[in-house]
C-alpha atoms as a PDB file:
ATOM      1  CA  UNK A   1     -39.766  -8.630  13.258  1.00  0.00           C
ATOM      2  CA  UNK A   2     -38.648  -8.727   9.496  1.00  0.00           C
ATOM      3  CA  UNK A   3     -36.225  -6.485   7.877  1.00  0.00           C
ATOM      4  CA  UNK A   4     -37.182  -3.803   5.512  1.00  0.00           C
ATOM      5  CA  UNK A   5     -36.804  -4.696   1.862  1.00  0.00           C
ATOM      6  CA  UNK A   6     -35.019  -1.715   0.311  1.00  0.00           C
ATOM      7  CA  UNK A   7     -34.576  -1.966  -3.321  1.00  0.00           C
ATOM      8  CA  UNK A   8     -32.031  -0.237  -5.429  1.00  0.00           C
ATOM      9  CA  UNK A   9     -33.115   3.427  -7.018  1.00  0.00           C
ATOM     10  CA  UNK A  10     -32.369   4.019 -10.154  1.00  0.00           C
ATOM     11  CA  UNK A  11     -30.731   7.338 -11.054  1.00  0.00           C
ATOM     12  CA  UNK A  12     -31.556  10.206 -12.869  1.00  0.00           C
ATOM     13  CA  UNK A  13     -28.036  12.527 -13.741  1.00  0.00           C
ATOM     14  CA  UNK A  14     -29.591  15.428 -11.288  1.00  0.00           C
ATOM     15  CA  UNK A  15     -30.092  12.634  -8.713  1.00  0.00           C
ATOM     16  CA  UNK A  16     -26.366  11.638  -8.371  1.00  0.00           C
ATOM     17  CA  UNK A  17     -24.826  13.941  -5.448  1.00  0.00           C
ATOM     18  CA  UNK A  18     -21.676  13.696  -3.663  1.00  0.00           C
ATOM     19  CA  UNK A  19     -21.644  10.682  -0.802  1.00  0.00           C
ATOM     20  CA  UNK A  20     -24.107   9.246  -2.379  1.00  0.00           C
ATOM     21  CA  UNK A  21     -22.976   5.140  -2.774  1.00  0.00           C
ATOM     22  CA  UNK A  22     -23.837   3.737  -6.626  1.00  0.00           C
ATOM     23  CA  UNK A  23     -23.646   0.706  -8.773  1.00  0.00           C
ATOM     24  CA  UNK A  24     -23.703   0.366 -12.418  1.00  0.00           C
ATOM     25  CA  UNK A  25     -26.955  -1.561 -13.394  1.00  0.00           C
ATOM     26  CA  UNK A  26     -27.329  -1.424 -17.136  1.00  0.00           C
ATOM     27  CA  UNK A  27     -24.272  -0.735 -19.883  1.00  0.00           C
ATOM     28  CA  UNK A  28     -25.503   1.233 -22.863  1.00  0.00           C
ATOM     29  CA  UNK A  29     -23.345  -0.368 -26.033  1.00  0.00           C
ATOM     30  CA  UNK A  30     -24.050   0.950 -29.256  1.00  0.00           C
ATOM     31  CA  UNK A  31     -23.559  -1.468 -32.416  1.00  0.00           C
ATOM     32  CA  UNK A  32     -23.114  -0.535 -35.588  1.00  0.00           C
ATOM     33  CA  UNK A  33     -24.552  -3.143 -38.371  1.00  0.00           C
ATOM     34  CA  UNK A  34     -22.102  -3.403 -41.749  1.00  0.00           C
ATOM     35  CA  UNK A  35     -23.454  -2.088 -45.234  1.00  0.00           C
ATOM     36  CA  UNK A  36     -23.725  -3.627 -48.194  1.00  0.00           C
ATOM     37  CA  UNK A  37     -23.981  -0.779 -50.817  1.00  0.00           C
ATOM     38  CA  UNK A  38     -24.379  -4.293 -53.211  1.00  0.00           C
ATOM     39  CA  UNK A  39     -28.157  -4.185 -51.451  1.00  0.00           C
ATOM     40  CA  UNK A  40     -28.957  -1.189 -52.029  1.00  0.00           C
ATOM     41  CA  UNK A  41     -27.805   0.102 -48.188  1.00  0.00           C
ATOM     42  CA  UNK A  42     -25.566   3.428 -48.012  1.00  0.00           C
ATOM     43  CA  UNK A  43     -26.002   4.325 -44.729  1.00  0.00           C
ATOM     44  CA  UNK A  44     -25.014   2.925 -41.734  1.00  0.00           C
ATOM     45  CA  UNK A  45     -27.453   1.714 -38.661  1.00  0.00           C
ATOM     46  CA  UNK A  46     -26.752   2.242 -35.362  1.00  0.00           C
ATOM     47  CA  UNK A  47     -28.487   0.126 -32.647  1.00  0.00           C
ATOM     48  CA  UNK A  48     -28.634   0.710 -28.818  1.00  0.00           C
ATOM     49  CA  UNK A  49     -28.445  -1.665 -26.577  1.00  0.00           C
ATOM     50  CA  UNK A  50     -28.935  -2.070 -22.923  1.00  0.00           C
ATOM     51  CA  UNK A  51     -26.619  -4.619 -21.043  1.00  0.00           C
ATOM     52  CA  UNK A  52     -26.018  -5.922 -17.797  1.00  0.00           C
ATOM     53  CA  UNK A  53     -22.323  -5.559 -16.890  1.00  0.00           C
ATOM     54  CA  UNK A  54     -20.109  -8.554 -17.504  1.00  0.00           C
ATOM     55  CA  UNK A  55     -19.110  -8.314 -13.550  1.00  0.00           C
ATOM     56  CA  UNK A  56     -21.021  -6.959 -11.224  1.00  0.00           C
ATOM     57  CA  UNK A  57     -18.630  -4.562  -9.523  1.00  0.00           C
ATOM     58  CA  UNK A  58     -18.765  -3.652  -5.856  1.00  0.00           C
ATOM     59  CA  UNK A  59     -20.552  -0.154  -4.940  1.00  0.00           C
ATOM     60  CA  UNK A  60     -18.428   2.737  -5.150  1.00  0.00           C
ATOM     61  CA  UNK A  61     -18.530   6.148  -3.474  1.00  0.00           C
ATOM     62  CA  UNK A  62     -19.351   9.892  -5.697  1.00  0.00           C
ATOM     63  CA  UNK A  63     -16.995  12.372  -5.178  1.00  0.00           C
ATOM     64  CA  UNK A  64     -17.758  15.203  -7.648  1.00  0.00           C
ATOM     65  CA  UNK A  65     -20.632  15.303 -10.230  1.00  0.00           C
ATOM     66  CA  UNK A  66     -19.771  17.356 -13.552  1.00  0.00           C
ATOM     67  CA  UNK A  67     -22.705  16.305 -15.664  1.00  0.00           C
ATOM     68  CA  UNK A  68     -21.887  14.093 -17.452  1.00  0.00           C
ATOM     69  CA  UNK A  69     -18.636  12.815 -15.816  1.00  0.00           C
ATOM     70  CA  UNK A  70     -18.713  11.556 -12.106  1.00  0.00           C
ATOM     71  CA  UNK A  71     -15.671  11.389  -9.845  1.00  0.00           C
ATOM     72  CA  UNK A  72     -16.232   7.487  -7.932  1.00  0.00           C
ATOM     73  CA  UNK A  73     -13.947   6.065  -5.111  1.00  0.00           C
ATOM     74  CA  UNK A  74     -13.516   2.095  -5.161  1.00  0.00           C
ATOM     75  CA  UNK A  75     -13.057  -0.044  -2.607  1.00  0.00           C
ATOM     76  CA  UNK A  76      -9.366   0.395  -3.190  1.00  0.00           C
ATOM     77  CA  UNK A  77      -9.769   3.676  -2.454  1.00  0.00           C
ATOM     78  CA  UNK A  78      -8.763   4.278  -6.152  1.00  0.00           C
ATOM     79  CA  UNK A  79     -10.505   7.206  -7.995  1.00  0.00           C
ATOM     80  CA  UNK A  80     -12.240   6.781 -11.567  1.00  0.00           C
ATOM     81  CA  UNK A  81     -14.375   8.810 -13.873  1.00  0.00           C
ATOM     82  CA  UNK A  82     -17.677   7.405 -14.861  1.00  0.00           C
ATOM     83  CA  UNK A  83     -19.527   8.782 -18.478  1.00  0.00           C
ATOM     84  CA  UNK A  84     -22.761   8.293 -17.297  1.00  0.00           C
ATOM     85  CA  UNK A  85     -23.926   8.638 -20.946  1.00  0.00           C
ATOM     86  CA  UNK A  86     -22.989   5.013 -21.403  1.00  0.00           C
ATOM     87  CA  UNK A  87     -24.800   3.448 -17.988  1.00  0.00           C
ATOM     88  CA  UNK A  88     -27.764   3.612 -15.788  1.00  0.00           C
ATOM     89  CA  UNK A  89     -26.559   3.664 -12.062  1.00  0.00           C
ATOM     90  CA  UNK A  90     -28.364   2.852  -8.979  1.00  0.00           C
ATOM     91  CA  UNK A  91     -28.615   4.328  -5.418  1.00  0.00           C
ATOM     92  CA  UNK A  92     -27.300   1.821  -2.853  1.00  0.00           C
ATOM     93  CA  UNK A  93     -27.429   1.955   1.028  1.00  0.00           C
ATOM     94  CA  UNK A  94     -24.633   2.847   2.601  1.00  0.00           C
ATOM     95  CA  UNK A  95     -25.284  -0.816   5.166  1.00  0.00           C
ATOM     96  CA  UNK A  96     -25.075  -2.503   1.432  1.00  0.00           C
ATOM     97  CA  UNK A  97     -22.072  -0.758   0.144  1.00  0.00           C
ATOM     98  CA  UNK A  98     -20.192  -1.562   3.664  1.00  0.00           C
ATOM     99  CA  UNK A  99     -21.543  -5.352   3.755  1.00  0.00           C
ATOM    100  CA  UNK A 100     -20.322  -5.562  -0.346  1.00  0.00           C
ATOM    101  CA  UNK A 101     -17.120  -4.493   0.506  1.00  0.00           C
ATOM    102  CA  UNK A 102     -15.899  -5.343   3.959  1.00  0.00           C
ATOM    103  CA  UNK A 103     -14.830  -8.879   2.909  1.00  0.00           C
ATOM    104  CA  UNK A 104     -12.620  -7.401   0.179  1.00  0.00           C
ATOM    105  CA  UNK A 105     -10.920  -4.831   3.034  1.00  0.00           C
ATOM    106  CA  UNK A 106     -10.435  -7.747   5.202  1.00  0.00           C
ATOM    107  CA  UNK A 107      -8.782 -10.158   2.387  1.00  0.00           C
ATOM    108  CA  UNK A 108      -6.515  -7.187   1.474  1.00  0.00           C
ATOM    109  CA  UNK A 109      -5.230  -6.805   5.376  1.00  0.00           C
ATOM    110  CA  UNK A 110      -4.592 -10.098   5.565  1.00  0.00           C
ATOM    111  CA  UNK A 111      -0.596 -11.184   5.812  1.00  0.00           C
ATOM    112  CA  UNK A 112       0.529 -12.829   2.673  1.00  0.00           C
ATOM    113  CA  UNK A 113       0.897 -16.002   4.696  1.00  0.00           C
ATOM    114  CA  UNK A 114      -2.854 -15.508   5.901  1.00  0.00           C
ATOM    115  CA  UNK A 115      -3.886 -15.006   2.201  1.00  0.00           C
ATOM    116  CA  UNK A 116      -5.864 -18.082   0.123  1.00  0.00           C
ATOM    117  CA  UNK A 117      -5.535 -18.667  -3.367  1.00  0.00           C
ATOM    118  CA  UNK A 118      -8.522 -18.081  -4.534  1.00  0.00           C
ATOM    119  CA  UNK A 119      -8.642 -20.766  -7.336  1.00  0.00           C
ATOM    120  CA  UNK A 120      -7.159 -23.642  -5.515  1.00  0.00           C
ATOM    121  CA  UNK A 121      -8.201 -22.299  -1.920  1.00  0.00           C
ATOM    122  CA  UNK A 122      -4.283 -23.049  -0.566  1.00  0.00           C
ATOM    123  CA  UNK A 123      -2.634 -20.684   1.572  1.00  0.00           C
END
């Protein structure tokens, strides 16, 4: 028997609730072109642009929702504050989140001796 395919949901702002596990699909960057007042241009243009992060960071966990901030836990159980003005995030399943992040949790218990170098892959 296969596996389900379960795809990632995008989210609307209403959407994102508390315990709900998220990922940050697109980046909105906004760039901002020069003027040349010599062309005949006095006003500046503004262009939006939707990104894929440079990283793909590992799912993190809501908190709190205050439209349009959103309290997120990492995987080192760190908190951070998301503008969701700026990105489009995605639902995740919590089996996702878990297999994302368990190999982090396990490199991070490790003993220092146990720990690899992750460029070289010496101990």
């Amino acid at each position: 028997m296969k596996d389900e395919l379960i795809m990632a949901r995008s989210l609307a702002p209403e959407d994102i609730l508390p315990g709900t596990y998220i990922m940050i699909l697109h980046e909105q960057r906004e760039l901002l072109h020069p003027v040349n007042p010599a062309e005949g241009d006095v006003s500046p243009m503004v262009s939006r642009v939707l990104m894929r992060p440079c990283e793909t960071a590992l799912p993190r966990l809501v908190l709190e929702v205050n439209l349009p901030f959103v309290v997120v836990k990492n995987f080192e159980r760190k908190t951070e504050v998301l503008d969701i003005r700026g990105v489009r995030l995605v639902r995740v399943s919590k089996r996702f989140a878990r297999a994302a992040v368990e190999p982090h949790l396990a490199q991070d218990e490790a003993t220092p001796s146990e720990r690899r170098c992750e460029r070289c892959n010496a101990r």
